[in-house]
Every structure is written in C-alpha cells, then in structure tokens.
C-alpha atoms as a PDB file:
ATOM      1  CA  UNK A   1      15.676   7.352   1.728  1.00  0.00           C
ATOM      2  CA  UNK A   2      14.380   5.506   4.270  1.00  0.00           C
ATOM      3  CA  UNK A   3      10.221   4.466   4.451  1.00  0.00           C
ATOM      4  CA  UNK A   4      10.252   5.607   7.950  1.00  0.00           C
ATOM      5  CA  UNK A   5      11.584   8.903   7.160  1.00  0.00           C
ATOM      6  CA  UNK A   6      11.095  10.052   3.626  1.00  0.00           C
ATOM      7  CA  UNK A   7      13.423  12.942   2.021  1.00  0.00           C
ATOM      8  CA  UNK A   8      10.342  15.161   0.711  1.00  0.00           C
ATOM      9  CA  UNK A   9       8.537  18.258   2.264  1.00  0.00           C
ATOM     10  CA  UNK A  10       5.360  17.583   3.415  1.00  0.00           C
ATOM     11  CA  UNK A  11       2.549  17.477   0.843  1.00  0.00           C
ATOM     12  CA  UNK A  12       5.077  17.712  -1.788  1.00  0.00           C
ATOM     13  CA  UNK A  13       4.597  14.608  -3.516  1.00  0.00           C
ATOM     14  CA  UNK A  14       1.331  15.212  -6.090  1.00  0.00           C
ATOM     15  CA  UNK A  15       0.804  10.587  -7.093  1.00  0.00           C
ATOM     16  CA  UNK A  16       3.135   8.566  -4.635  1.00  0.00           C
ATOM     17  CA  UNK A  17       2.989   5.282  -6.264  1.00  0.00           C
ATOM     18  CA  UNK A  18       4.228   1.653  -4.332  1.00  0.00           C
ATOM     19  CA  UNK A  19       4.597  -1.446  -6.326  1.00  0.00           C
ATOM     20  CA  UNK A  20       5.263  -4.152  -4.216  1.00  0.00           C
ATOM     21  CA  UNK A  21       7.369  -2.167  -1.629  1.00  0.00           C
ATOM     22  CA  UNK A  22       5.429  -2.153   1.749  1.00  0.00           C
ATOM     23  CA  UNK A  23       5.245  -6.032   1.296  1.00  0.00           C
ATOM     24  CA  UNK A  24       8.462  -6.039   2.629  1.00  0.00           C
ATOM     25  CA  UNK A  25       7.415  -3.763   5.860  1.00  0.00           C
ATOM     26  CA  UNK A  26       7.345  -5.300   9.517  1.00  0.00           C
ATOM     27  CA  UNK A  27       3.867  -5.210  11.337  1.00  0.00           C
ATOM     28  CA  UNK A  28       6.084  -2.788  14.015  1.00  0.00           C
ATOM     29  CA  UNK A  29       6.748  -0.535  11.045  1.00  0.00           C
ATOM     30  CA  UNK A  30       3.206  -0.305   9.192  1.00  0.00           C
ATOM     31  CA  UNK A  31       1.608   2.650  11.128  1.00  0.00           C
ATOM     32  CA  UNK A  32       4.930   4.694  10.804  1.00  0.00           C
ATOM     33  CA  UNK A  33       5.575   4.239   6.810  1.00  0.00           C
ATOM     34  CA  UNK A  34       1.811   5.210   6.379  1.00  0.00           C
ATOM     35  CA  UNK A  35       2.013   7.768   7.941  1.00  0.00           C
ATOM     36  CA  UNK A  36       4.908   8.916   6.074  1.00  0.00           C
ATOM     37  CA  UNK A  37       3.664   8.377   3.086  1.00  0.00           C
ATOM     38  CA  UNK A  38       0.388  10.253   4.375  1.00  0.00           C
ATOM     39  CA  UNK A  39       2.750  13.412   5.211  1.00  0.00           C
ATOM     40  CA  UNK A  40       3.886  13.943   1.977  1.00  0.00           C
ATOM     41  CA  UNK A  41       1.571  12.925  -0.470  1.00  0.00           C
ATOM     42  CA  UNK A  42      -0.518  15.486  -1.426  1.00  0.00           C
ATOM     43  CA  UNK A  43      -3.696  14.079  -3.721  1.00  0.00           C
ATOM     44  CA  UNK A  44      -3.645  10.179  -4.127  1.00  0.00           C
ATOM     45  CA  UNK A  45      -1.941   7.406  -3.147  1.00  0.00           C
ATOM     46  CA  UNK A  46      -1.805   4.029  -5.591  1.00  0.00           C
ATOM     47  CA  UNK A  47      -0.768   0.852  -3.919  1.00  0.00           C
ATOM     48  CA  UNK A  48       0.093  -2.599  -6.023  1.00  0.00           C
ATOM     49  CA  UNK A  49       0.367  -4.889  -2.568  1.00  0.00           C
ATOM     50  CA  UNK A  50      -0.844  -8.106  -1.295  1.00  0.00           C
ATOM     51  CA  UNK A  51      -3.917  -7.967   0.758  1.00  0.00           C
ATOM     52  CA  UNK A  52      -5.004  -9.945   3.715  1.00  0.00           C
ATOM     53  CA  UNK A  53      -7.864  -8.473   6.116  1.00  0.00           C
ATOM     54  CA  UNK A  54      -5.074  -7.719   9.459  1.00  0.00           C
ATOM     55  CA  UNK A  55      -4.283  -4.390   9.385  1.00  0.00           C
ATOM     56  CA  UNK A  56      -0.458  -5.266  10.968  1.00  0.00           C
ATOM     57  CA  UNK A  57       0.077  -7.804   8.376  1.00  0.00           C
ATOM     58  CA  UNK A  58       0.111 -11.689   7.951  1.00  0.00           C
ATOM     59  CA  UNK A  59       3.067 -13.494   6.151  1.00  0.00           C
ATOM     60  CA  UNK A  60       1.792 -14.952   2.407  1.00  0.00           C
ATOM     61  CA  UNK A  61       4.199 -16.086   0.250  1.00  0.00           C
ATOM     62  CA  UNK A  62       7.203 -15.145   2.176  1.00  0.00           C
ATOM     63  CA  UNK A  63       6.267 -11.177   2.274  1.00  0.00           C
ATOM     64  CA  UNK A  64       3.574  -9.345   4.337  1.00  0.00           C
ATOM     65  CA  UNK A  65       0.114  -9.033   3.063  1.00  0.00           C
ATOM     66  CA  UNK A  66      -2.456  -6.059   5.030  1.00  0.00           C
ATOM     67  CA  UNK A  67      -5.232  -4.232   4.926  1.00  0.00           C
ATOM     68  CA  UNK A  68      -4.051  -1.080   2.261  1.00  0.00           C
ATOM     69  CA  UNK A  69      -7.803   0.188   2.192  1.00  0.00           C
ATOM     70  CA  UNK A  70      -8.304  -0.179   5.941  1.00  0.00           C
ATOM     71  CA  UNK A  71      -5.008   1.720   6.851  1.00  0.00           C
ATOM     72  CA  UNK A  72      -5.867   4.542   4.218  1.00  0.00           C
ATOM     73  CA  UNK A  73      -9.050   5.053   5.142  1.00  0.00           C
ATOM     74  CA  UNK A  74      -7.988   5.757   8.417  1.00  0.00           C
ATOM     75  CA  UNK A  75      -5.595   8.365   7.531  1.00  0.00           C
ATOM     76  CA  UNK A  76      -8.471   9.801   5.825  1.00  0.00           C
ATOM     77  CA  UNK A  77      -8.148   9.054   1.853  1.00  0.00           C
ATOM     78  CA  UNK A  78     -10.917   7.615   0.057  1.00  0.00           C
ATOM     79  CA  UNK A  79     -10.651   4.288  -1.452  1.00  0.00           C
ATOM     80  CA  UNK A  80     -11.353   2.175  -4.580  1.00  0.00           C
ATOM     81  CA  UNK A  81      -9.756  -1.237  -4.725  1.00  0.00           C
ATOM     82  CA  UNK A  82      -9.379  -3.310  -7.937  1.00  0.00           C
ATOM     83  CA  UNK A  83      -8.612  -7.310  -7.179  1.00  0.00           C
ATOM     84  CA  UNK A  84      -5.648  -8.319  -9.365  1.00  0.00           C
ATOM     85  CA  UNK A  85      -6.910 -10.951 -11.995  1.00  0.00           C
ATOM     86  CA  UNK A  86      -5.979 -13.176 -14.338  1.00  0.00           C
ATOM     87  CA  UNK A  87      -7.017 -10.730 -17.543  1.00  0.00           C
ATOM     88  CA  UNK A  88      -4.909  -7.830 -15.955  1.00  0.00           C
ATOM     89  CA  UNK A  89      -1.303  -9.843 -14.460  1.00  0.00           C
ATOM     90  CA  UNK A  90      -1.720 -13.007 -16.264  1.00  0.00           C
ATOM     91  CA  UNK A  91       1.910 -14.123 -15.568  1.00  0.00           C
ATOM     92  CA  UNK A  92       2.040 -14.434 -11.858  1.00  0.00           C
ATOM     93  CA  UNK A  93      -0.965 -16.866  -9.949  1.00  0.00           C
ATOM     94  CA  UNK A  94       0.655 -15.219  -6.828  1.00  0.00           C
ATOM     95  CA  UNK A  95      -0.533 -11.546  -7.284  1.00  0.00           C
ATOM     96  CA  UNK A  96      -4.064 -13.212  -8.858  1.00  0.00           C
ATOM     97  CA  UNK A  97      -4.288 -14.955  -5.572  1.00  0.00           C
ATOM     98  CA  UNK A  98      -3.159 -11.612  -2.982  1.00  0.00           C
ATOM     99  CA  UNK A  99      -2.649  -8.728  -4.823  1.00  0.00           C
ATOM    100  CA  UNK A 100      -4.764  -5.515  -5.205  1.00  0.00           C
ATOM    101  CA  UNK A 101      -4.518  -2.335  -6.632  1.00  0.00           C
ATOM    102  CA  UNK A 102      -5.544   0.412  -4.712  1.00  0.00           C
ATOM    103  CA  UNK A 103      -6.405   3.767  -5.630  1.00  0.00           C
ATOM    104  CA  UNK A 104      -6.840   6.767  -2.258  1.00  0.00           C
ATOM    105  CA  UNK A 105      -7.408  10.037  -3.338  1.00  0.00           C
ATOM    106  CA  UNK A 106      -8.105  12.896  -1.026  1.00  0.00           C
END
C-alpha cells in the first residue's frame, strides 16, 4: 500500500513499527503519512528515523531527517525518545550521528 493511504481499518493496527521508512518521505508528504499512520494505529507507534529539529524535514545523508517526537506529540501520543549510540548500532556512524528510536504510546 501506499503511506498516504494505508490498506487497514482505522485503529486496527495494535504496534505499527517504521524502520527507516519515512526517511524517504517528502516535507509535502509528512503531515499526510502521520496522519495515516495516526488513523490506524491503535496503542503505540515505534519509529527507527533520523532526527533533525524541522518538523518538514532537512536532507542528511541523502534521506530526510524530522522531528518524530514533535509530529507525534501533536497527534496526541506520548513520547520517549532513545538517541541511537554506539553500544546499541555499533556498525553504522550514520544512525549514531541522526538516528533515534522513538517510542508514542497513547
């Protein structure tokens, strides 16, 4: 399916889980693929993405990089964010340097 237009019912999804997907979403796109993934998910929402303060995105490393916690707090989840680190993706210096993990529950 399409981001913009996911095939599930709304609320249906319990966990929807991205990992390194919305990297590759325009700044025009953004607000409608959260809120899809807003419609049908359910409890919690866990994001492995590159960060950068702009909420429509700024280019790092050839993808886009946002503000995950910022746009899910908006749609109303709460947040915890864990900074990607050397100790948990030791392969990549790219994710230690922009990626998070973030956790939004309901």
């Amino acid at each position: 399916g399409s981001l913009t237009r996911l095939p599930w019912d709304t609320k249906n999804i319990d966990v929807l889980i991205s990992d390194a997907v919305l990297l590759y979403i325009s700044p025009e796109e953004i607000d409608r693929v959260m809120n899809e993934i807003d419609r049908v998910t359910k409890k919690a929402v866990i994001l492995v993405e590159r960060y950068d303060p702009s909420l429509t995105g700024e280019v790092m490393g050839y993808v886009w990089a946002r503000n995950y916690p910022a746009l899910l707090e908006k749609l109303g989840f709460k947040v915890k964010v864990t900074p990607l680190t050397e100790e948990t993706w030791p392969t990549s210096k790219n994710w230690v340097q922009y990626g998070i993990c973030v956790v939004a529950v309901r």
